[in-house]
N, C-alpha and C. Protein backbone atom coordinates (compact mmCIF):
# COMPACT_ATOMS: atom_id res chain seq x y z
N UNK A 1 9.78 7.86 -0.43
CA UNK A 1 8.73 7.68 -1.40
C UNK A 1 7.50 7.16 -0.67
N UNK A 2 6.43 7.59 -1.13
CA UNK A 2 5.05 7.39 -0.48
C UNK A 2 3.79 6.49 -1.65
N UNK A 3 2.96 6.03 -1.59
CA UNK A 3 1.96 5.49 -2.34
C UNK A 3 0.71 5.20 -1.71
N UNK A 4 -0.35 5.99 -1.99
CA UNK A 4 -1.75 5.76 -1.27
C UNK A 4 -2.12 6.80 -1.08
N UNK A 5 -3.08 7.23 -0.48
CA UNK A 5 -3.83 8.26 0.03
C UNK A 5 -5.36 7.65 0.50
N UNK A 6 -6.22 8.94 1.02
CA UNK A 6 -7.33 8.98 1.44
C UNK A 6 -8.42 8.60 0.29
N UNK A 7 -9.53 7.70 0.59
CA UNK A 7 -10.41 7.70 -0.64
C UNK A 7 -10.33 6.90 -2.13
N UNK A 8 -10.34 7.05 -3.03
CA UNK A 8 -10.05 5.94 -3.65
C UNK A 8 -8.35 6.11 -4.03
N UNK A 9 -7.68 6.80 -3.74
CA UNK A 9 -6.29 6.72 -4.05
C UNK A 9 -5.67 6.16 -2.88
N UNK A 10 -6.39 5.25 -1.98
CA UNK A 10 -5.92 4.04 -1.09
C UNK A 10 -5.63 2.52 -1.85
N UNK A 11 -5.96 3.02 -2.97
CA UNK A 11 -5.91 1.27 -3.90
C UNK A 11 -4.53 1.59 -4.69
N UNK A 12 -3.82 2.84 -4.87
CA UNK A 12 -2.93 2.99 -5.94
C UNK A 12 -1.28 2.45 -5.15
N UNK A 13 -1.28 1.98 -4.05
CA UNK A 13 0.14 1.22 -3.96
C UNK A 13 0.11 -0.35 -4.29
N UNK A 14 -0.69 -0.68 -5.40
CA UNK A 14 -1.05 -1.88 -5.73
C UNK A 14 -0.29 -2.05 -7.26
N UNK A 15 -0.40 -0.56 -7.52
CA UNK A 15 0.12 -0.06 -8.95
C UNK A 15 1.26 0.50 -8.94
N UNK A 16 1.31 1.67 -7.93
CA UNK A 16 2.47 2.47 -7.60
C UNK A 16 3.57 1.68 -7.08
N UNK A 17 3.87 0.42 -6.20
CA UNK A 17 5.12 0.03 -5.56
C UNK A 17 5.28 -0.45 -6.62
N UNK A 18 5.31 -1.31 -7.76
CA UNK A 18 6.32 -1.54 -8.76
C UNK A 18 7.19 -0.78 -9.79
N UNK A 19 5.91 0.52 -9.82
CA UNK A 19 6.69 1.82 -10.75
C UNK A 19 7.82 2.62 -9.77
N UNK A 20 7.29 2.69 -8.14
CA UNK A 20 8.61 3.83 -7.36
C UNK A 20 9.89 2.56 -7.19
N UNK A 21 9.45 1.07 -7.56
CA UNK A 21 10.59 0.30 -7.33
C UNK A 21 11.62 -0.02 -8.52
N UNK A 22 10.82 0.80 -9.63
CA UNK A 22 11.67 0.59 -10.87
C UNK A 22 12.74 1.86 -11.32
N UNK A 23 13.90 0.90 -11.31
CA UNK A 23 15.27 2.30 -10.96
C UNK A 23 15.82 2.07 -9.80
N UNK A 24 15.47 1.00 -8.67
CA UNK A 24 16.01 0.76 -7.80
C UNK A 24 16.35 -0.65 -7.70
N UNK A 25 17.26 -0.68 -6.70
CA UNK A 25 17.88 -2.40 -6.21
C UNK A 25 17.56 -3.21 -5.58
N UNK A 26 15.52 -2.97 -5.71
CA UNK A 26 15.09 -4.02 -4.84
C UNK A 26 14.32 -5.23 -5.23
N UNK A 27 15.04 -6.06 -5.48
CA UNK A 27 14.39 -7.24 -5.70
C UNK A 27 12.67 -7.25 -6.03
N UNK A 28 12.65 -8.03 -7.44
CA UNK A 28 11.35 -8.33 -8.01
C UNK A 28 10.08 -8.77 -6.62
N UNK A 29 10.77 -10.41 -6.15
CA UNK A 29 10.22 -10.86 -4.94
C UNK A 29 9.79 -10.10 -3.77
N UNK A 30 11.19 -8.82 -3.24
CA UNK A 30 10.36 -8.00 -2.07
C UNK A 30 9.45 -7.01 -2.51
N UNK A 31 9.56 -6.54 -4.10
CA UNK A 31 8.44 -5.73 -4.37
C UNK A 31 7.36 -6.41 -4.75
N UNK A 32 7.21 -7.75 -5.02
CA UNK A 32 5.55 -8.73 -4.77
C UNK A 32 5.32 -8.49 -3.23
N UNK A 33 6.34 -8.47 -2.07
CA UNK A 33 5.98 -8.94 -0.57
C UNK A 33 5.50 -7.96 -0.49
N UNK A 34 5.80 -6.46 -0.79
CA UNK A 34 5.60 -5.53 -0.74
C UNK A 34 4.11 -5.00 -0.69
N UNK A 35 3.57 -5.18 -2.10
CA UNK A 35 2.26 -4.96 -2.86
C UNK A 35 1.27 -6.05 -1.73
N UNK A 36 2.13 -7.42 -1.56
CA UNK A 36 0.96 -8.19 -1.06
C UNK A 36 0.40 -7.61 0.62
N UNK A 37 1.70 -7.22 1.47
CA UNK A 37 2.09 -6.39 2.32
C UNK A 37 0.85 -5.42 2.69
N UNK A 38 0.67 -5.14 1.57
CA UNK A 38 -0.18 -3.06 1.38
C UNK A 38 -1.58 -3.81 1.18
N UNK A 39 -1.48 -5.00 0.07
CA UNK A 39 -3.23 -5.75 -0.01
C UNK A 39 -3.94 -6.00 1.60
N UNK A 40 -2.95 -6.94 2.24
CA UNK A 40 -3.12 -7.49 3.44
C UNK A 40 -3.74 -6.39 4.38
N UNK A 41 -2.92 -5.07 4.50
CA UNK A 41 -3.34 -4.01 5.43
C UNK A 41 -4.57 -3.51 4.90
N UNK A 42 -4.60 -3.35 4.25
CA UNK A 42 -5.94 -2.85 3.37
C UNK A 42 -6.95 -3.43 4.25
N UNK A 43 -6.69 -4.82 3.69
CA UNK A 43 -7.90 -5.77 4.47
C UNK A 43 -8.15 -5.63 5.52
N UNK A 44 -6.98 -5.74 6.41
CA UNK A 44 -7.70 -5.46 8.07
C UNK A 44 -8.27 -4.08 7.75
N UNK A 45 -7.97 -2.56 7.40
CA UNK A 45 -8.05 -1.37 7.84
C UNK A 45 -9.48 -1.79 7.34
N UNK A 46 -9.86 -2.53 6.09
CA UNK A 46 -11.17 -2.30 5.81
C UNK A 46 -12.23 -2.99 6.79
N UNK A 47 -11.72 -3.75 7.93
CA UNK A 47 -12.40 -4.63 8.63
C UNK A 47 -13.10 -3.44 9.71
N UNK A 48 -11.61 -3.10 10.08
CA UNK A 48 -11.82 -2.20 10.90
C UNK A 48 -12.81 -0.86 11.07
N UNK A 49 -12.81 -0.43 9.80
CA UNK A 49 -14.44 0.68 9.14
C UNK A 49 -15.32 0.11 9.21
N UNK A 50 -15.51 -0.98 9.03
CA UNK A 50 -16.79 -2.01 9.06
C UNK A 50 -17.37 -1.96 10.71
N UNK A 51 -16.36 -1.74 11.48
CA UNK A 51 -16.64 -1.43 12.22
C UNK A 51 -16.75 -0.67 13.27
N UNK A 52 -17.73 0.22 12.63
CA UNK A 52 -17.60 1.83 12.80
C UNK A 52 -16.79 2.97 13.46
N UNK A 53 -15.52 2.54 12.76
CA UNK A 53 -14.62 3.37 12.80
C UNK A 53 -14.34 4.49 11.49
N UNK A 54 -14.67 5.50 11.32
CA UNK A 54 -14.61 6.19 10.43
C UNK A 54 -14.02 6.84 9.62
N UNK A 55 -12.23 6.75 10.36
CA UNK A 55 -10.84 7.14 9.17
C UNK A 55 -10.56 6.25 8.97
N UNK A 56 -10.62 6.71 7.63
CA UNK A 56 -9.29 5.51 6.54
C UNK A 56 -8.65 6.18 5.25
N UNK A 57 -7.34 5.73 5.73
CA UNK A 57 -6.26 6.54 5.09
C UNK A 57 -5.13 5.42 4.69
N UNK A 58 -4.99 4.86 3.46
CA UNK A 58 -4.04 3.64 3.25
C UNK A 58 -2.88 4.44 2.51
N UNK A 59 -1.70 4.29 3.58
CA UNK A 59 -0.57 4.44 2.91
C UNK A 59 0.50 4.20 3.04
N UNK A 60 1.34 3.64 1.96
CA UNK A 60 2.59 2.73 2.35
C UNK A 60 4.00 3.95 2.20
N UNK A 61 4.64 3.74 2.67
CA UNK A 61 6.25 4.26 2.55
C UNK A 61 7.33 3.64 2.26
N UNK A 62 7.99 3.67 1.65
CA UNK A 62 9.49 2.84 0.97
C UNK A 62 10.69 4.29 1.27
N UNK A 63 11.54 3.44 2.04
CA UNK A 63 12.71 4.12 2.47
C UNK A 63 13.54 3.15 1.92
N UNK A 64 15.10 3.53 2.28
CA UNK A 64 16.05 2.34 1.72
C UNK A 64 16.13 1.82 3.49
């Protein structure tokens, strides 16, 4: 399972990891670490455009 993409569908594993985690056996808590996980990267990747670096592509993956 995947969540994110290029452009503004880089913000949707903020929304998406609690819905691809519902139906599965993973703990409430690792799907907060999770979301906070995907916020955190965000942040650097966005640091990183700032400085003029010009791809950005946010996207998380959940395997078992």
């Amino acid at each position: 399972m995947f969540s994110g993409g290029k452009g503004k569908n880089s913000s949707l594993p903020d929304r998406e990891i609690p819905q691809l985690a519902q139906g599965t056996n993973i703990p409430d808590k690792k799907v907060s670490a999770l979301v906070y996980a995907s916020k955190v990267t965000a942040k650097v990747d966005t640091a990183a455009i700032q400085d003029e670096y010009n791809l950005y592509h946010h996207t998380v993956f959940l395997t078992n």
